[in-house]
PDB file of N, CA and C in Angstrom:
ATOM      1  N   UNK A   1       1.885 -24.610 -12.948  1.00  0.00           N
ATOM      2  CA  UNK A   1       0.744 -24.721 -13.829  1.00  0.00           C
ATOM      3  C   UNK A   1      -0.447 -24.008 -13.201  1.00  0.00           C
ATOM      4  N   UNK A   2      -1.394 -23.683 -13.790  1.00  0.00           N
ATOM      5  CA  UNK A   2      -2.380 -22.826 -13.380  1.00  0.00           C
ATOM      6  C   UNK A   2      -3.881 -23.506 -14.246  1.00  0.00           C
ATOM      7  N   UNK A   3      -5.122 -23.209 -13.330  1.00  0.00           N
ATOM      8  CA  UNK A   3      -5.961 -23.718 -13.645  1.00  0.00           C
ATOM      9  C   UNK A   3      -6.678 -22.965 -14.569  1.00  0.00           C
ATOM     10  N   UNK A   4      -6.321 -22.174 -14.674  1.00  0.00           N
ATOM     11  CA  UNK A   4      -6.777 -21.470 -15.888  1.00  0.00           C
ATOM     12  C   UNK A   4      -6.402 -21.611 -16.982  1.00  0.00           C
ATOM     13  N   UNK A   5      -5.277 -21.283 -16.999  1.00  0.00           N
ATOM     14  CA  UNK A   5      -3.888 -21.554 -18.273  1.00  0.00           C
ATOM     15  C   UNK A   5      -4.239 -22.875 -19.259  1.00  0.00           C
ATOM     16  N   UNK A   6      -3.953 -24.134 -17.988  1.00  0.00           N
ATOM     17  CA  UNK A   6      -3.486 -25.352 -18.173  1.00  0.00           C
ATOM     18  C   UNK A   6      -1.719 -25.531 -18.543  1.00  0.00           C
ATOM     19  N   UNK A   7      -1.818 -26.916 -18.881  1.00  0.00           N
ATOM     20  CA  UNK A   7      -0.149 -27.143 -19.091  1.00  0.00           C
ATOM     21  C   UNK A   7       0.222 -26.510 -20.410  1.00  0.00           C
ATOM     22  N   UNK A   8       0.654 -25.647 -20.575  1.00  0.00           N
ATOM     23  CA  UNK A   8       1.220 -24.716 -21.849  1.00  0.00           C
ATOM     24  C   UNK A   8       1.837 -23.685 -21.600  1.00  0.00           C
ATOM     25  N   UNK A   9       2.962 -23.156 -22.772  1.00  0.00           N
ATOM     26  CA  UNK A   9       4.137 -22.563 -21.918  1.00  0.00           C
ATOM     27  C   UNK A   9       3.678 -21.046 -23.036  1.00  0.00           C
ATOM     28  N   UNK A  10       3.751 -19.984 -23.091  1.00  0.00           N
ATOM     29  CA  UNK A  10       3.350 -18.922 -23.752  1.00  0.00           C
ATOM     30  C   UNK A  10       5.143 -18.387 -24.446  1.00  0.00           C
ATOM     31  N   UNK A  11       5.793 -18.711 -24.082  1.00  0.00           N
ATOM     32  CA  UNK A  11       7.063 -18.560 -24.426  1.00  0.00           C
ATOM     33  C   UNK A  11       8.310 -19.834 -24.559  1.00  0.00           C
ATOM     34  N   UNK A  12       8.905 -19.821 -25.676  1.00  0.00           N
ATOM     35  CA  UNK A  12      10.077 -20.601 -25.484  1.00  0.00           C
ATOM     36  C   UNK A  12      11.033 -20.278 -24.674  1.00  0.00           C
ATOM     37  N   UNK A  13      11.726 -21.475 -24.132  1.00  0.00           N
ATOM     38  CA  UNK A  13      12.599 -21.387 -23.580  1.00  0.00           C
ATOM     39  C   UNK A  13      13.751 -20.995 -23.733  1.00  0.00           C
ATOM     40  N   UNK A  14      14.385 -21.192 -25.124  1.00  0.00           N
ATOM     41  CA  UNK A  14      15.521 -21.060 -25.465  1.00  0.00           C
ATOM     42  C   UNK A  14      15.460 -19.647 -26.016  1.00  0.00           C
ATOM     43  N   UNK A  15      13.968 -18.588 -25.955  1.00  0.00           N
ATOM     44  CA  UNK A  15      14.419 -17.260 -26.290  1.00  0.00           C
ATOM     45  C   UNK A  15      15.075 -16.620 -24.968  1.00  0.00           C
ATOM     46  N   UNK A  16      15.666 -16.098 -25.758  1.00  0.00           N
ATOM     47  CA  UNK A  16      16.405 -14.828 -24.650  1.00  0.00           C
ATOM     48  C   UNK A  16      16.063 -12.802 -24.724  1.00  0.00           C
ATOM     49  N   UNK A  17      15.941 -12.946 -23.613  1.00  0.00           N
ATOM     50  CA  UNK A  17      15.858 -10.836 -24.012  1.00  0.00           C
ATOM     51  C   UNK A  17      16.897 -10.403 -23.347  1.00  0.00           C
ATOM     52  N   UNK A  18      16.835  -9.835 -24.804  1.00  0.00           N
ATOM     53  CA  UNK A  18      17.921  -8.663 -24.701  1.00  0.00           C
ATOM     54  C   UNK A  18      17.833  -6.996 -25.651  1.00  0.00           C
ATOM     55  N   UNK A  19      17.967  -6.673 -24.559  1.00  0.00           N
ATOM     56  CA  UNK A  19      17.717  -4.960 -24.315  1.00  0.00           C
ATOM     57  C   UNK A  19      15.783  -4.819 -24.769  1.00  0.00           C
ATOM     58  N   UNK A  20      15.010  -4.961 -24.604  1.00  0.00           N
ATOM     59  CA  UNK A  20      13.878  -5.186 -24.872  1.00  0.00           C
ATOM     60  C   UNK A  20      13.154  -6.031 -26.530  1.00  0.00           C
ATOM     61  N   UNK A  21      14.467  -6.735 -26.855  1.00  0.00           N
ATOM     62  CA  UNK A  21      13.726  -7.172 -28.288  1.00  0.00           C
ATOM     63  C   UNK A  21      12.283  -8.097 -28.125  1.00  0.00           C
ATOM     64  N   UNK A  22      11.672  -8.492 -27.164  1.00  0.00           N
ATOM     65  CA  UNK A  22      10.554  -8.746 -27.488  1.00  0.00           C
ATOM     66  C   UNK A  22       9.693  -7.779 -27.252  1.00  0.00           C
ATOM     67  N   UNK A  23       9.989  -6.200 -27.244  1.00  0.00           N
ATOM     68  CA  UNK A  23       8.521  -5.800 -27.562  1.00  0.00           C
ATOM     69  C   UNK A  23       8.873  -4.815 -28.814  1.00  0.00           C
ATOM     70  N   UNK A  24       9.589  -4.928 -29.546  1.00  0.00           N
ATOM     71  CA  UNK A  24       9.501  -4.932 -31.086  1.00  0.00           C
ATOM     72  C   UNK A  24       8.559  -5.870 -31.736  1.00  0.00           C
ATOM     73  N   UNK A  25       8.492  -7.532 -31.230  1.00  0.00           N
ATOM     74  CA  UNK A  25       7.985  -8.897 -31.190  1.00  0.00           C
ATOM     75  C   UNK A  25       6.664  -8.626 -31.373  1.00  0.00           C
ATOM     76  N   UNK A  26       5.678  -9.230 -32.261  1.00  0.00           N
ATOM     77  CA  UNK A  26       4.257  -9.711 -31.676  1.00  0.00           C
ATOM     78  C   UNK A  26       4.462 -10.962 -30.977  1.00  0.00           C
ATOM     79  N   UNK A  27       3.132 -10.119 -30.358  1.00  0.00           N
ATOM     80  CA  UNK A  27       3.155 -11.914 -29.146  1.00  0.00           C
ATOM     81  C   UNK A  27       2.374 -13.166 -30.066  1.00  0.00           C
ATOM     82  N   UNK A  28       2.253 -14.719 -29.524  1.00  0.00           N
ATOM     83  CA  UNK A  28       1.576 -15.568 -30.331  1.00  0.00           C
ATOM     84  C   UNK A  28       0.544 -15.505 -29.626  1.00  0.00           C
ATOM     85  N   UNK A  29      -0.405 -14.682 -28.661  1.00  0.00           N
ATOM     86  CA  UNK A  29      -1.591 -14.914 -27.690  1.00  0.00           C
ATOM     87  C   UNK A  29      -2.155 -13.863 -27.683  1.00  0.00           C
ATOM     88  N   UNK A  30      -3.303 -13.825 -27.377  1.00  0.00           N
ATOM     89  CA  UNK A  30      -4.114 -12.254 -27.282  1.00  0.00           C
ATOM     90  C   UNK A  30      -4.234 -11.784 -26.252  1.00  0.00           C
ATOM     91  N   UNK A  31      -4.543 -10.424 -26.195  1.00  0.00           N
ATOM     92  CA  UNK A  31      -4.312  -9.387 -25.000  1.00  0.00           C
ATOM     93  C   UNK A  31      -5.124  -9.990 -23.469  1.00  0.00           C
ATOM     94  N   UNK A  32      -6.261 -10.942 -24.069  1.00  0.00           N
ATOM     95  CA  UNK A  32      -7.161 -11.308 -22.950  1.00  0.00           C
ATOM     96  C   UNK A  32      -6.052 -12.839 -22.355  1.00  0.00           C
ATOM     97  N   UNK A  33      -5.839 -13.403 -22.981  1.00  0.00           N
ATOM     98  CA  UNK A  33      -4.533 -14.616 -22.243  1.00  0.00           C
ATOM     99  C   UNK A  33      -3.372 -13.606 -21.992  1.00  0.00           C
ATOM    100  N   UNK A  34      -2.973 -12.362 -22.318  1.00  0.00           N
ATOM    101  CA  UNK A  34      -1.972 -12.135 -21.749  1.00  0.00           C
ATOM    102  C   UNK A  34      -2.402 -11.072 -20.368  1.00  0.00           C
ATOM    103  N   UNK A  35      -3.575 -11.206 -20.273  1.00  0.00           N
ATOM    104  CA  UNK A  35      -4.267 -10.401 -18.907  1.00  0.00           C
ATOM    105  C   UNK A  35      -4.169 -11.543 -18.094  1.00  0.00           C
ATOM    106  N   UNK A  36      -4.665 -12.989 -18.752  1.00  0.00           N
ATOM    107  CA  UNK A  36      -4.653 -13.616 -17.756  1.00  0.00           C
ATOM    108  C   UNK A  36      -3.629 -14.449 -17.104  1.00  0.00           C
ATOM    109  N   UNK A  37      -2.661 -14.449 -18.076  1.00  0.00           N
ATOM    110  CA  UNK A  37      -1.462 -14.595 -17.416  1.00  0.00           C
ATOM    111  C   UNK A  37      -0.981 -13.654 -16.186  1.00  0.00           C
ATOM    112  N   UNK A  38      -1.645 -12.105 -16.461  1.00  0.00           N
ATOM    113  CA  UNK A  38      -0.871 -11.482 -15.393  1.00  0.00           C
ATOM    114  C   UNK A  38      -1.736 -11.403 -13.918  1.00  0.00           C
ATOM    115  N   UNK A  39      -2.979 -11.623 -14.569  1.00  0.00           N
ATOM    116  CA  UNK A  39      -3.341 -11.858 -13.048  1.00  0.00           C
ATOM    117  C   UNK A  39      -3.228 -13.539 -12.592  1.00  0.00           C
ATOM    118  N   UNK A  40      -2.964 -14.687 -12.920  1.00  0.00           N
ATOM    119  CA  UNK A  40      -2.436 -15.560 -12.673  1.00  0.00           C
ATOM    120  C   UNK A  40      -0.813 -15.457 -12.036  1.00  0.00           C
ATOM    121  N   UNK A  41      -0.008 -14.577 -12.521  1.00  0.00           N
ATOM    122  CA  UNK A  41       0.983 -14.731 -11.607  1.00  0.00           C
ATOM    123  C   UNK A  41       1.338 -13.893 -10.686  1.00  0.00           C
ATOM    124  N   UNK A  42       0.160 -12.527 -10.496  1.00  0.00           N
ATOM    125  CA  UNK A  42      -0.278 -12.135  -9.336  1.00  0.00           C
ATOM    126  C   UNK A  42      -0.460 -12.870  -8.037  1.00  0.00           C
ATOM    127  N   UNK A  43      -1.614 -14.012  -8.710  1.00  0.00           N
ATOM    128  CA  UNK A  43      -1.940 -14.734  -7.822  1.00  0.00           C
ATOM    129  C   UNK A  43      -1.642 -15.681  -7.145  1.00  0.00           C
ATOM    130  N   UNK A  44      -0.303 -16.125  -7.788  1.00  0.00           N
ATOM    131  CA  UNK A  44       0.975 -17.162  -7.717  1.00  0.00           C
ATOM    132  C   UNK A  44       1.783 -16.415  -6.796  1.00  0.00           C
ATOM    133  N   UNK A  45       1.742 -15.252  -6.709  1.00  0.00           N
ATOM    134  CA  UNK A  45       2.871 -14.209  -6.144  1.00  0.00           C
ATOM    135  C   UNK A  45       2.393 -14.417  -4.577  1.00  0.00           C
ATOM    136  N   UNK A  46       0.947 -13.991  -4.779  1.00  0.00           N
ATOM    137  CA  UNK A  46       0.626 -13.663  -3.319  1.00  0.00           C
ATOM    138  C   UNK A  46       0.443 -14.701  -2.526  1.00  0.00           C
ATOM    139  N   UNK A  47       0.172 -15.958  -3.023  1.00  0.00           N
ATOM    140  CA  UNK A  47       0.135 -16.696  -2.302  1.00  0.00           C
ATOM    141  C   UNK A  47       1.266 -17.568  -1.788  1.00  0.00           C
ATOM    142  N   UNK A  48       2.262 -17.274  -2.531  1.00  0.00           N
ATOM    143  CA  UNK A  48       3.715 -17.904  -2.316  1.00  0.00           C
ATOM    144  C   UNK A  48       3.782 -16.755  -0.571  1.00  0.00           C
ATOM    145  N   UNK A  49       3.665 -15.651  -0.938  1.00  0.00           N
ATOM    146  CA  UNK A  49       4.189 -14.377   0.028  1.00  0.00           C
ATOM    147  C   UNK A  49       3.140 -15.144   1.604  1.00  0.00           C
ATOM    148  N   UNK A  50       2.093 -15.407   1.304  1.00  0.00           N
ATOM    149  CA  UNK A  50       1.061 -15.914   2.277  1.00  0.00           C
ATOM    150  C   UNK A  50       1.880 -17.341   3.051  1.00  0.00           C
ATOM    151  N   UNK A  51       2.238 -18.032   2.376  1.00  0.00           N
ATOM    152  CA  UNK A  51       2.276 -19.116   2.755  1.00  0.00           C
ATOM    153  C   UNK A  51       4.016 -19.169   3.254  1.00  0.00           C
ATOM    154  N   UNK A  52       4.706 -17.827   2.669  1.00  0.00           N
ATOM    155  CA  UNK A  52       6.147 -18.038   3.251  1.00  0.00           C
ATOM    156  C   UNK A  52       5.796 -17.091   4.901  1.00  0.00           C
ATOM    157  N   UNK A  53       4.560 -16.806   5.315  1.00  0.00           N
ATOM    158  CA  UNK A  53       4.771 -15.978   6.452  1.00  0.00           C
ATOM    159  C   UNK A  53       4.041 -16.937   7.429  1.00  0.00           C
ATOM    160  N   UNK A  54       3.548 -17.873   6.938  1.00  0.00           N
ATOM    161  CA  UNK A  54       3.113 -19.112   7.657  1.00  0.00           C
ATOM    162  C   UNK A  54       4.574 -19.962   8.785  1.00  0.00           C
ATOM    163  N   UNK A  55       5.481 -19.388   8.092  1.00  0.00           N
ATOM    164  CA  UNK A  55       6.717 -20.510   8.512  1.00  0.00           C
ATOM    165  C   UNK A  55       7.737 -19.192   9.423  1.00  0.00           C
TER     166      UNK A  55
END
């Protein structure tokens, strides 16, 4: 979960991709939640990478 976000999922679970059919797809969110999704799991990224060089 992310403090930005909150608890909400931007995708179902039970979709699946295959061969790129979701970007035929509109998305249900706008370009500014889907920025911030990506720098949210940027920031999820790096700090996982930070904290696995701790050990």
């Amino acid at each position: 979960m992310s403090e930005r976000l909150g608890p909400i999922t931007y995708r179902k679970k039970s979709e699946e991709l295959f061969l790129g059919r979701e970007l035929g797809e509109g998305q249900n969110y706008s370009d500014q939640t889907a920025q911030i999704i990506d720098e949210e799991v940027k920031r999820l990224i790096a700090e996982a990478q930070e904290r696995s060089k701790r050990f």
